[in-house]
N, C-alpha and C. Protein backbone atom coordinates (compact mmCIF):
# COMPACT_ATOMS: atom_id res chain seq x y z
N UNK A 1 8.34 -5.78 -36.84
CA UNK A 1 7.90 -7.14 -36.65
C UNK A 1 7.21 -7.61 -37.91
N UNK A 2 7.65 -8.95 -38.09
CA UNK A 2 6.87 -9.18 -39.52
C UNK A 2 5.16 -9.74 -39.38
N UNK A 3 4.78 -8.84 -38.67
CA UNK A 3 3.60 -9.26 -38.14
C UNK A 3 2.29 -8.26 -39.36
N UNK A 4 1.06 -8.80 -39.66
CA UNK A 4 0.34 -7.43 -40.23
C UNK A 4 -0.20 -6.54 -39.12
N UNK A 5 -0.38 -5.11 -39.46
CA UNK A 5 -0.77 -4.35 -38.13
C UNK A 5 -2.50 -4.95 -38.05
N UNK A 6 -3.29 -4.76 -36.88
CA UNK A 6 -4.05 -5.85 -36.85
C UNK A 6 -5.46 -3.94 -37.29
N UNK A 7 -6.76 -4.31 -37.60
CA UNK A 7 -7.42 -3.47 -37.84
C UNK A 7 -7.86 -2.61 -36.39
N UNK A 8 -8.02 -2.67 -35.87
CA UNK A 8 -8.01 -2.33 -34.45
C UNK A 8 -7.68 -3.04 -33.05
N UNK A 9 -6.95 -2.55 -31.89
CA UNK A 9 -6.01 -3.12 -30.90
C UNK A 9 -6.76 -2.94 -29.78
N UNK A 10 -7.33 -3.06 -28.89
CA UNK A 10 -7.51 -2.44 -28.12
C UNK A 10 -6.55 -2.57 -26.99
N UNK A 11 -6.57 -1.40 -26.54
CA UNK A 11 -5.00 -1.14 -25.56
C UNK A 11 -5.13 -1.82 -24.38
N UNK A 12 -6.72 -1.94 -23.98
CA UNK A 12 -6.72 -2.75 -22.74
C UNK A 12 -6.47 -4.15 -22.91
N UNK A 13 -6.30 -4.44 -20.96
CA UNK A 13 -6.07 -5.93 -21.29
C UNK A 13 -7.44 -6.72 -21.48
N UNK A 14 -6.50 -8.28 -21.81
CA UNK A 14 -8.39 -9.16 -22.67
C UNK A 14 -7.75 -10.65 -21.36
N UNK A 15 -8.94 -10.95 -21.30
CA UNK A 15 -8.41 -12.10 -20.84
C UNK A 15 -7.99 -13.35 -21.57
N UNK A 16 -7.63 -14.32 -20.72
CA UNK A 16 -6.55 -14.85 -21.22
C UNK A 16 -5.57 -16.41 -20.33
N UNK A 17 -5.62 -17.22 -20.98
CA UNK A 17 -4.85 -18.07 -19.82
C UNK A 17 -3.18 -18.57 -19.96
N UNK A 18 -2.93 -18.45 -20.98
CA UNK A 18 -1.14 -18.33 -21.02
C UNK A 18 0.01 -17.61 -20.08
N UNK A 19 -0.46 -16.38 -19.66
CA UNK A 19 0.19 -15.57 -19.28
C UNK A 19 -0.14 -13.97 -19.45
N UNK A 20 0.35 -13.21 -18.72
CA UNK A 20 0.05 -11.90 -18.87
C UNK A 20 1.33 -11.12 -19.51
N UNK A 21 1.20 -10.73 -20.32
CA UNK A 21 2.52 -9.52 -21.23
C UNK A 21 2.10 -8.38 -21.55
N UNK A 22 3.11 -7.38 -20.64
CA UNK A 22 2.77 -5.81 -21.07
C UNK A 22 3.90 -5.63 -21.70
N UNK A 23 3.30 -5.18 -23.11
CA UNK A 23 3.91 -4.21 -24.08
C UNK A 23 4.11 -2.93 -23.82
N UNK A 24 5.29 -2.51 -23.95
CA UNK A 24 6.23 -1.12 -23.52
C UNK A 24 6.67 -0.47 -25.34
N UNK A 25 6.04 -0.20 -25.92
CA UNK A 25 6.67 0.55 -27.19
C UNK A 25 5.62 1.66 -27.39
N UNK A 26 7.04 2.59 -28.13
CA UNK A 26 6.16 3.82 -28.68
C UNK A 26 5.66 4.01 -30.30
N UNK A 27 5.84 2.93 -30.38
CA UNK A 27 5.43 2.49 -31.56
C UNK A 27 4.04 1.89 -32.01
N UNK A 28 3.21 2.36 -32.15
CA UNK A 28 1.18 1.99 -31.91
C UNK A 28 1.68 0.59 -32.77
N UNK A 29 2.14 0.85 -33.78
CA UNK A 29 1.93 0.06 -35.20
C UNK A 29 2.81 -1.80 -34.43
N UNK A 30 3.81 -1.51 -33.97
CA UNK A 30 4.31 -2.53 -33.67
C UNK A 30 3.91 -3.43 -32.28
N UNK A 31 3.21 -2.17 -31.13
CA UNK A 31 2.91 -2.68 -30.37
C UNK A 31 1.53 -3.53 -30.62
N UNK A 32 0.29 -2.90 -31.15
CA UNK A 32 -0.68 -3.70 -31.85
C UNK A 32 -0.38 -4.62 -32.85
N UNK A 33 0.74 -4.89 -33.65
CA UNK A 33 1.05 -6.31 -33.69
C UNK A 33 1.31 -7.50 -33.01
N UNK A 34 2.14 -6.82 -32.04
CA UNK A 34 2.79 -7.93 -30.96
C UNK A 34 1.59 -8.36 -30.50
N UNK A 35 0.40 -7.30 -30.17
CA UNK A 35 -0.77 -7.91 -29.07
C UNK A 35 -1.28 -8.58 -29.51
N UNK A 36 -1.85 -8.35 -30.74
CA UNK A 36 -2.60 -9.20 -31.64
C UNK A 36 -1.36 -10.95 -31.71
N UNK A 37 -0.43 -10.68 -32.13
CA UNK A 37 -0.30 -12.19 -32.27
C UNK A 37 0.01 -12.88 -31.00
N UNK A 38 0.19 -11.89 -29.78
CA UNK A 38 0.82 -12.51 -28.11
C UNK A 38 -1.27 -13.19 -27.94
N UNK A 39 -2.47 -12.34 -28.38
CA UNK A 39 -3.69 -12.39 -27.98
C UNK A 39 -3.86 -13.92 -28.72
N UNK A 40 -3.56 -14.07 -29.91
CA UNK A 40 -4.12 -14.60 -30.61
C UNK A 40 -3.53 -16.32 -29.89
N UNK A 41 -2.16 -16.06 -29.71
CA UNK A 41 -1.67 -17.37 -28.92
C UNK A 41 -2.35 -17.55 -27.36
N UNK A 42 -3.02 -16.79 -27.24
CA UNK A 42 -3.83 -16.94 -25.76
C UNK A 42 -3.30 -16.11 -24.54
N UNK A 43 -2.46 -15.23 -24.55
CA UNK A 43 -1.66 -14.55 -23.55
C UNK A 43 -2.84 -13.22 -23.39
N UNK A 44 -3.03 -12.89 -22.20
CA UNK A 44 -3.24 -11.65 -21.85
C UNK A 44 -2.81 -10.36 -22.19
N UNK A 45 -3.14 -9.53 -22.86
CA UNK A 45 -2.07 -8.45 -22.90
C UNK A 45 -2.27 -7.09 -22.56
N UNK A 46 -1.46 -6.91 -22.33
CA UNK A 46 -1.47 -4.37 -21.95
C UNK A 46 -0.89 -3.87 -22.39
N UNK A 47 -1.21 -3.05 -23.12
CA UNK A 47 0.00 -2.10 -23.94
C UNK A 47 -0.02 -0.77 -23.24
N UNK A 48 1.11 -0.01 -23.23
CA UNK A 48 1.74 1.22 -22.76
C UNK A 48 3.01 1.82 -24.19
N UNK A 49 2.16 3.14 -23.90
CA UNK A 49 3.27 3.38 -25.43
C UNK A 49 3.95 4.79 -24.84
N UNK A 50 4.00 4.98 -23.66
CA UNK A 50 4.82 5.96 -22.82
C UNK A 50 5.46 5.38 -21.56
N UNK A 51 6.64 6.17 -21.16
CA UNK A 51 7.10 5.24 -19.70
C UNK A 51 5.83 5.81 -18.35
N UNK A 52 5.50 6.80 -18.50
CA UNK A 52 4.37 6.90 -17.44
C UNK A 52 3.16 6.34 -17.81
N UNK A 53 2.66 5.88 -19.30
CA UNK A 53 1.60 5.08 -19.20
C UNK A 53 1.71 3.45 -18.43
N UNK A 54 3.38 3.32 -18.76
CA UNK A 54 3.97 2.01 -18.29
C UNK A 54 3.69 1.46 -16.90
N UNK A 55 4.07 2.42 -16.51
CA UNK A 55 4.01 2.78 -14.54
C UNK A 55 2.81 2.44 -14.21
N UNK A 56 1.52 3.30 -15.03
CA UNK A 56 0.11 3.37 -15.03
C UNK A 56 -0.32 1.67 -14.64
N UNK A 57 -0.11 1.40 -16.13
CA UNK A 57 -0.61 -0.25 -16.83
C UNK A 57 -0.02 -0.92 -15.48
N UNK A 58 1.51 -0.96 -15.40
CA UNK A 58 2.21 -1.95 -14.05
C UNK A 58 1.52 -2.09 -13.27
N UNK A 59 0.70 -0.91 -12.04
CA UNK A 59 0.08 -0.85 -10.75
C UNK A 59 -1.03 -2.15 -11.29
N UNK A 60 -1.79 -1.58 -12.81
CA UNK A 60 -3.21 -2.10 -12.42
C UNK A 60 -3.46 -3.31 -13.15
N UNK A 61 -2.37 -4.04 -13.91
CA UNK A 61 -2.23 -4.93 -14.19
C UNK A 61 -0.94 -6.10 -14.24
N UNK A 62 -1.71 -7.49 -13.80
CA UNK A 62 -0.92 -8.59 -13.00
C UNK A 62 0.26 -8.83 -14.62
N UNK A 63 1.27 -8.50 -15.04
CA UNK A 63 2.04 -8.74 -15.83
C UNK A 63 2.97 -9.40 -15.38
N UNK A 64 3.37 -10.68 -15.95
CA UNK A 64 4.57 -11.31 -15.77
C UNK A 64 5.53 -11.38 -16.19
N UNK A 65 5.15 -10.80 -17.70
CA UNK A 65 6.79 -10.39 -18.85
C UNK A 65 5.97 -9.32 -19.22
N UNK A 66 7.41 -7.86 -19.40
CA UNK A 66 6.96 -6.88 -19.70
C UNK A 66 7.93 -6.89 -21.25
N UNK A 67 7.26 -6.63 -22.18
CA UNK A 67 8.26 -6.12 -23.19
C UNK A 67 8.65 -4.89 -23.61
N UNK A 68 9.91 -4.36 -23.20
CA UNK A 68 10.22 -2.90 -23.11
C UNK A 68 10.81 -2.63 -24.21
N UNK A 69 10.69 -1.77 -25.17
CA UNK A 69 11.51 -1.17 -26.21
C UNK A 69 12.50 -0.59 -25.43
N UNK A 70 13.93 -0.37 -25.99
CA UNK A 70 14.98 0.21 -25.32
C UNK A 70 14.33 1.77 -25.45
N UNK A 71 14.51 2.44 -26.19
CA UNK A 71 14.32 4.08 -26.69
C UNK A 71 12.53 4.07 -26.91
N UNK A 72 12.16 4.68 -25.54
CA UNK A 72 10.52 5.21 -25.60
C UNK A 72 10.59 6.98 -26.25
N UNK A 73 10.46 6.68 -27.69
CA UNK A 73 10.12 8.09 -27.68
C UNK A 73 11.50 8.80 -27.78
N UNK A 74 11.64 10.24 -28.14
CA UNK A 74 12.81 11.18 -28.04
C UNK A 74 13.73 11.21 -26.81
N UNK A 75 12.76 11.04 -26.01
CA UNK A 75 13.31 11.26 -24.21
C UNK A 75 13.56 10.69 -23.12
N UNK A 76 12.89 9.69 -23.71
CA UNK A 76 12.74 8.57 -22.74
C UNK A 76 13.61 6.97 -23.16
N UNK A 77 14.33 6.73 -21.91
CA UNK A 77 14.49 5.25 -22.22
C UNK A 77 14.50 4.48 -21.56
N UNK A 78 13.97 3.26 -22.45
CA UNK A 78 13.28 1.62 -21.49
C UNK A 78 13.80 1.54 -20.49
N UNK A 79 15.18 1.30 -20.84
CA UNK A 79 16.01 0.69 -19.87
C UNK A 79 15.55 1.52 -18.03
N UNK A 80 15.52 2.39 -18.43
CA UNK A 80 15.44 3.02 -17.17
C UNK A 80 13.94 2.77 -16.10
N UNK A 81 13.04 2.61 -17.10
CA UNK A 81 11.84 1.59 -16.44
C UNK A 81 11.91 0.31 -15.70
N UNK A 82 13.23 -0.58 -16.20
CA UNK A 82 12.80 -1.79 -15.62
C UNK A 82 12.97 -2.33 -13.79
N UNK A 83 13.81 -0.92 -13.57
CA UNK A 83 14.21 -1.18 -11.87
C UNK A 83 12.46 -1.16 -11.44
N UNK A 84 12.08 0.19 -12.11
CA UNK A 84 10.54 0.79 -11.17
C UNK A 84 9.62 -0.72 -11.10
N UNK A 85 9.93 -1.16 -12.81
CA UNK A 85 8.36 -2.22 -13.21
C UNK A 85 8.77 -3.19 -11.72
N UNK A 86 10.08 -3.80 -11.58
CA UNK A 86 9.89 -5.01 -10.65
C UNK A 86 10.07 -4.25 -9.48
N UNK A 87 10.13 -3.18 -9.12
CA UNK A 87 9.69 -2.90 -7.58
C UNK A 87 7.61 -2.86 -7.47
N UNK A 88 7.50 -2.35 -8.98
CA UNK A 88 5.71 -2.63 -8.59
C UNK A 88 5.24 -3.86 -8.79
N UNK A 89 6.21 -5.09 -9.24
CA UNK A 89 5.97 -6.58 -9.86
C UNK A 89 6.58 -7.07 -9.51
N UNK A 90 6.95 -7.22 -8.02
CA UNK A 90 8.10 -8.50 -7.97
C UNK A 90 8.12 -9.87 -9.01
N UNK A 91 9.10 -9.83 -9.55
CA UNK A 91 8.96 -11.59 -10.21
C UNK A 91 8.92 -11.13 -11.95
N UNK A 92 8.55 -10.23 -11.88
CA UNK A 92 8.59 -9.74 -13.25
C UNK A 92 9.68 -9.71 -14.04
N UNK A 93 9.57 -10.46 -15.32
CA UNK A 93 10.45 -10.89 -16.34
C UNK A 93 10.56 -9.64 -16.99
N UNK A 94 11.32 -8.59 -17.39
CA UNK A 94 11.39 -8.07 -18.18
C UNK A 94 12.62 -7.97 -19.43
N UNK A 95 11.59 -7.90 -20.09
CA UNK A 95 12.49 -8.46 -22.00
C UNK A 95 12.30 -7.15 -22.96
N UNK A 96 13.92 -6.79 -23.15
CA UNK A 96 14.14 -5.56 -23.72
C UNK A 96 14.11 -5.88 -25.52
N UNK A 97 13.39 -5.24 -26.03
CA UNK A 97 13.23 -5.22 -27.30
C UNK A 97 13.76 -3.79 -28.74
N UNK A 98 14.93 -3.75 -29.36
CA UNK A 98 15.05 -3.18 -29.50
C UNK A 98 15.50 -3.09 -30.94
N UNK A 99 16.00 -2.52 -31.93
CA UNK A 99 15.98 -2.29 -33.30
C UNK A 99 17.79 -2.57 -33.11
N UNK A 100 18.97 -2.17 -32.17
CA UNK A 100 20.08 -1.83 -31.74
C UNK A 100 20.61 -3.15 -31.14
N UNK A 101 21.55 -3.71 -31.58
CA UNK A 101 22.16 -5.19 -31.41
C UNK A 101 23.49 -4.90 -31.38
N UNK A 102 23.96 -3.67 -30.33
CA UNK A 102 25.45 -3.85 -30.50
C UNK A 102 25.87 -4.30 -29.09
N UNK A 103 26.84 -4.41 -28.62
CA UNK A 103 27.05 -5.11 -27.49
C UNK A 103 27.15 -4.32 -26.33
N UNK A 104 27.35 -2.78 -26.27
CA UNK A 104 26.69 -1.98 -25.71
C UNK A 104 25.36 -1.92 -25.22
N UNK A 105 24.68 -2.37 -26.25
CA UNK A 105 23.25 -2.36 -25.45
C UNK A 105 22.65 -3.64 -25.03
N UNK A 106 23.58 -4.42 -25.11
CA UNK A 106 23.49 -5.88 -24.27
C UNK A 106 23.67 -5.66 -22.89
N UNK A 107 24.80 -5.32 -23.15
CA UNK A 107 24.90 -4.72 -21.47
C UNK A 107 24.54 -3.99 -20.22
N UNK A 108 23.81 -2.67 -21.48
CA UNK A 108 23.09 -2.12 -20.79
C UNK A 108 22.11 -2.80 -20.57
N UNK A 109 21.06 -3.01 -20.96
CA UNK A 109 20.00 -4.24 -21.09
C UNK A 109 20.03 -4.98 -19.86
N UNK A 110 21.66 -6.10 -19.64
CA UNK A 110 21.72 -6.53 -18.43
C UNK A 110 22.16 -6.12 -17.20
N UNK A 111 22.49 -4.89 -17.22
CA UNK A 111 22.89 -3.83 -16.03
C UNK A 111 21.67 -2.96 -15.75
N UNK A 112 20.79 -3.37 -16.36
CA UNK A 112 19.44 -2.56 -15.83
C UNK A 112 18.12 -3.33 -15.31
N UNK A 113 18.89 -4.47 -15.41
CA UNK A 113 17.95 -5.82 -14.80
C UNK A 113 16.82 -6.93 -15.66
N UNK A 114 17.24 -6.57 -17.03
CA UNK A 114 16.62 -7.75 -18.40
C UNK A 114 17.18 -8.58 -18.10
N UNK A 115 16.34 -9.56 -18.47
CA UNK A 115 17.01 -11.35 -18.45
C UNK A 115 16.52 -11.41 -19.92
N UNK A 116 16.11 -10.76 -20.73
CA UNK A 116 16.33 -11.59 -22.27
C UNK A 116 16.67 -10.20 -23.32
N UNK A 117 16.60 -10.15 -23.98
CA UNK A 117 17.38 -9.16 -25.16
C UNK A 117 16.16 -9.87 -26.53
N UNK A 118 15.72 -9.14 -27.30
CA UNK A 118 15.16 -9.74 -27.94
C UNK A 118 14.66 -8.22 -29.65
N UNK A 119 15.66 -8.70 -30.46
CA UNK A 119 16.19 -7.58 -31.62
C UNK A 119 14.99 -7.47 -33.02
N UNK A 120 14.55 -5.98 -32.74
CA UNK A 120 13.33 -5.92 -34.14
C UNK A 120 14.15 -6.57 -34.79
N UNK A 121 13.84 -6.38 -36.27
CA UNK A 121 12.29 -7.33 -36.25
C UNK A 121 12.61 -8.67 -35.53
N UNK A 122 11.37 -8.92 -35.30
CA UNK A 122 11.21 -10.28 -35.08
C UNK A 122 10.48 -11.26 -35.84
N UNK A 123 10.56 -12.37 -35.46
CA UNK A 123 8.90 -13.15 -35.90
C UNK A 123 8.33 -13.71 -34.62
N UNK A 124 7.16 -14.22 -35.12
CA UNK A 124 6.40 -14.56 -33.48
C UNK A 124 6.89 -15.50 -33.70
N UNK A 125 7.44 -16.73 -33.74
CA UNK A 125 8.43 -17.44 -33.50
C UNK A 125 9.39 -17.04 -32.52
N UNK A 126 10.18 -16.10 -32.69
CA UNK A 126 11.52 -16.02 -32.33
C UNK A 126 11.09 -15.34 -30.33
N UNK A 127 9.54 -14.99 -30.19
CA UNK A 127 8.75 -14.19 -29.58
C UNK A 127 8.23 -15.24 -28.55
N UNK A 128 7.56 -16.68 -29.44
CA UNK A 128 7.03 -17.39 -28.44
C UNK A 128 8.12 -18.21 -27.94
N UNK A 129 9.47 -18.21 -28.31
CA UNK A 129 10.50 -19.51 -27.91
C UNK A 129 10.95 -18.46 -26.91
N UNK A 130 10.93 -17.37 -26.57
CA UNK A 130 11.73 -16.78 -25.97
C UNK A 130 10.37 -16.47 -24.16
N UNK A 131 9.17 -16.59 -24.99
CA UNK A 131 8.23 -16.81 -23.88
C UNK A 131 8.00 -18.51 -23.40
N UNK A 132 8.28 -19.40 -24.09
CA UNK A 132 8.07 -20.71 -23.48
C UNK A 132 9.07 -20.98 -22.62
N UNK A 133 10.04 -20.04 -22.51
CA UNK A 133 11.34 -20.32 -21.40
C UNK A 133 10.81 -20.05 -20.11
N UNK A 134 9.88 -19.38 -20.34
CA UNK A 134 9.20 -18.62 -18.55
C UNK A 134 7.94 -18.83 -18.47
N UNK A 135 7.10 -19.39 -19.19
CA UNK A 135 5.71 -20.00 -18.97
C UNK A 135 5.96 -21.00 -18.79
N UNK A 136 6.87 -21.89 -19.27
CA UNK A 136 6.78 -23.29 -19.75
C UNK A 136 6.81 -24.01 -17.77
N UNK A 137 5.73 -25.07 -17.66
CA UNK A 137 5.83 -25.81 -16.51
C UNK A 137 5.53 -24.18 -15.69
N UNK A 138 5.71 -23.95 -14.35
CA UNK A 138 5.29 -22.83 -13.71
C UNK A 138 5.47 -21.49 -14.28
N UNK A 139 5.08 -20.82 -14.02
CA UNK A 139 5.49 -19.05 -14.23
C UNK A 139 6.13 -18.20 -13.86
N UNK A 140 6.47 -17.49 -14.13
CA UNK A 140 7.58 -16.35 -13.84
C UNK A 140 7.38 -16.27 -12.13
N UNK A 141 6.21 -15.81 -11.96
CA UNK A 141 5.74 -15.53 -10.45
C UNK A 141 5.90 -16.48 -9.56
N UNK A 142 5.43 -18.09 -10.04
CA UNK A 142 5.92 -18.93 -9.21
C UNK A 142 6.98 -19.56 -8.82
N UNK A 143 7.95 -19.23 -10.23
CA UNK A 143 9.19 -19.35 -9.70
C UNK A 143 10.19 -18.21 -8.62
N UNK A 144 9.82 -17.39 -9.12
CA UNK A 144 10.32 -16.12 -8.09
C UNK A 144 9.56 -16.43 -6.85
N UNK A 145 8.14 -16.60 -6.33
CA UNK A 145 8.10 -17.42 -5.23
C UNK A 145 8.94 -18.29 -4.52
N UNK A 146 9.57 -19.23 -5.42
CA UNK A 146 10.28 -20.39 -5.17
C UNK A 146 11.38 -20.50 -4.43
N UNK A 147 11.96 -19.28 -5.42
CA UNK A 147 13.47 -18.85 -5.55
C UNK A 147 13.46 -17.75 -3.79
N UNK A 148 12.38 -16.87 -3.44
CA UNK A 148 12.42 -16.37 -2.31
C UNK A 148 11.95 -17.69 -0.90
N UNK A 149 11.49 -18.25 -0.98
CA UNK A 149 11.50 -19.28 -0.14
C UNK A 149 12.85 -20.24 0.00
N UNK A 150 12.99 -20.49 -0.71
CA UNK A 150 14.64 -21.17 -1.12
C UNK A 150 16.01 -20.44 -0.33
N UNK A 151 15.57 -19.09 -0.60
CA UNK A 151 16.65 -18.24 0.18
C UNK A 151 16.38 -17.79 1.46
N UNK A 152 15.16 -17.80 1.98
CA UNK A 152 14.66 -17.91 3.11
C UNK A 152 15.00 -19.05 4.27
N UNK A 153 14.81 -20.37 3.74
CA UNK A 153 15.26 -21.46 3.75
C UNK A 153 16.90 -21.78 4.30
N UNK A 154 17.22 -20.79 3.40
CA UNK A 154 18.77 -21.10 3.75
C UNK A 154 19.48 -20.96 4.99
């Protein structure tokens, strides 16, 4: 990310009125960028730099977009987190972030339940247009509200 790494992150969340975003990378350096510039625009944030810290952060914090690196680590991969995150988050946006832009991992991406794809580097630009699609006017949560009443409805 063309972000600077910030002098210290703290991993917990800060409050915040934009929105809530948990960061999923095993990457300290990139995830304390993202927070720092997701904090600095006013968003809430949690970072997790393991898939069981992920799980952890999910239970105990209200996240509405999670940003998952595809490949956590040697052993682990994102993709395989995002069924668990929205069974502990209904409504939860999750946006796969990854260094790998081939069309393979598009797919995977959307066969594992991402609604956005979003390719290192980035800029916070390319970061907040891709978050004003799901903050913008209600929130992730209230639209998934919406959308289950709607089908209820039917």
């Amino acid at each position: 990310m063309a972000v600077p790494t910030p002098r210290q992150a703290d991993p917990v969340a800060t409050t915040a009125t934009r929105g809530n975003i948990l960061i999923i990378d095993d990457d300290r350096d990139v995830a304390d960028g993202t927070a720092e510039v997701l904090r600095a625009a006013g968003f809430s944030v949690a970072i997790a730099l393991t898939a069981r810290a992920a799980l952890t952060t999910a239970r105990n914090f209200d996240a509405e977009v999670a940003l998952v690196d595809m490949k956590l680590g040697r052993y682990s991969n994102g993709l395989d987190l995002i069924g668990t995150l929205q069974q502990l988050r209904p409504g939860l946006v999750p946006v796969v972030v990854t260094a790998y832009r081939s069309e393979q991992a598009v797919l995977a991406a959307q066969r594992s339940g991402a609604r956005e794809f979003l390719k290192k580097p980035f800029y916070p630009q390319e970061l907040f247009a891709l978050l004003d699609r799901y903050f913008a006017g209600s929130g992730p949560r209230e639209r998934a509200a919406e959308a289950q009443r709607a089908i209820r409805a039917a």
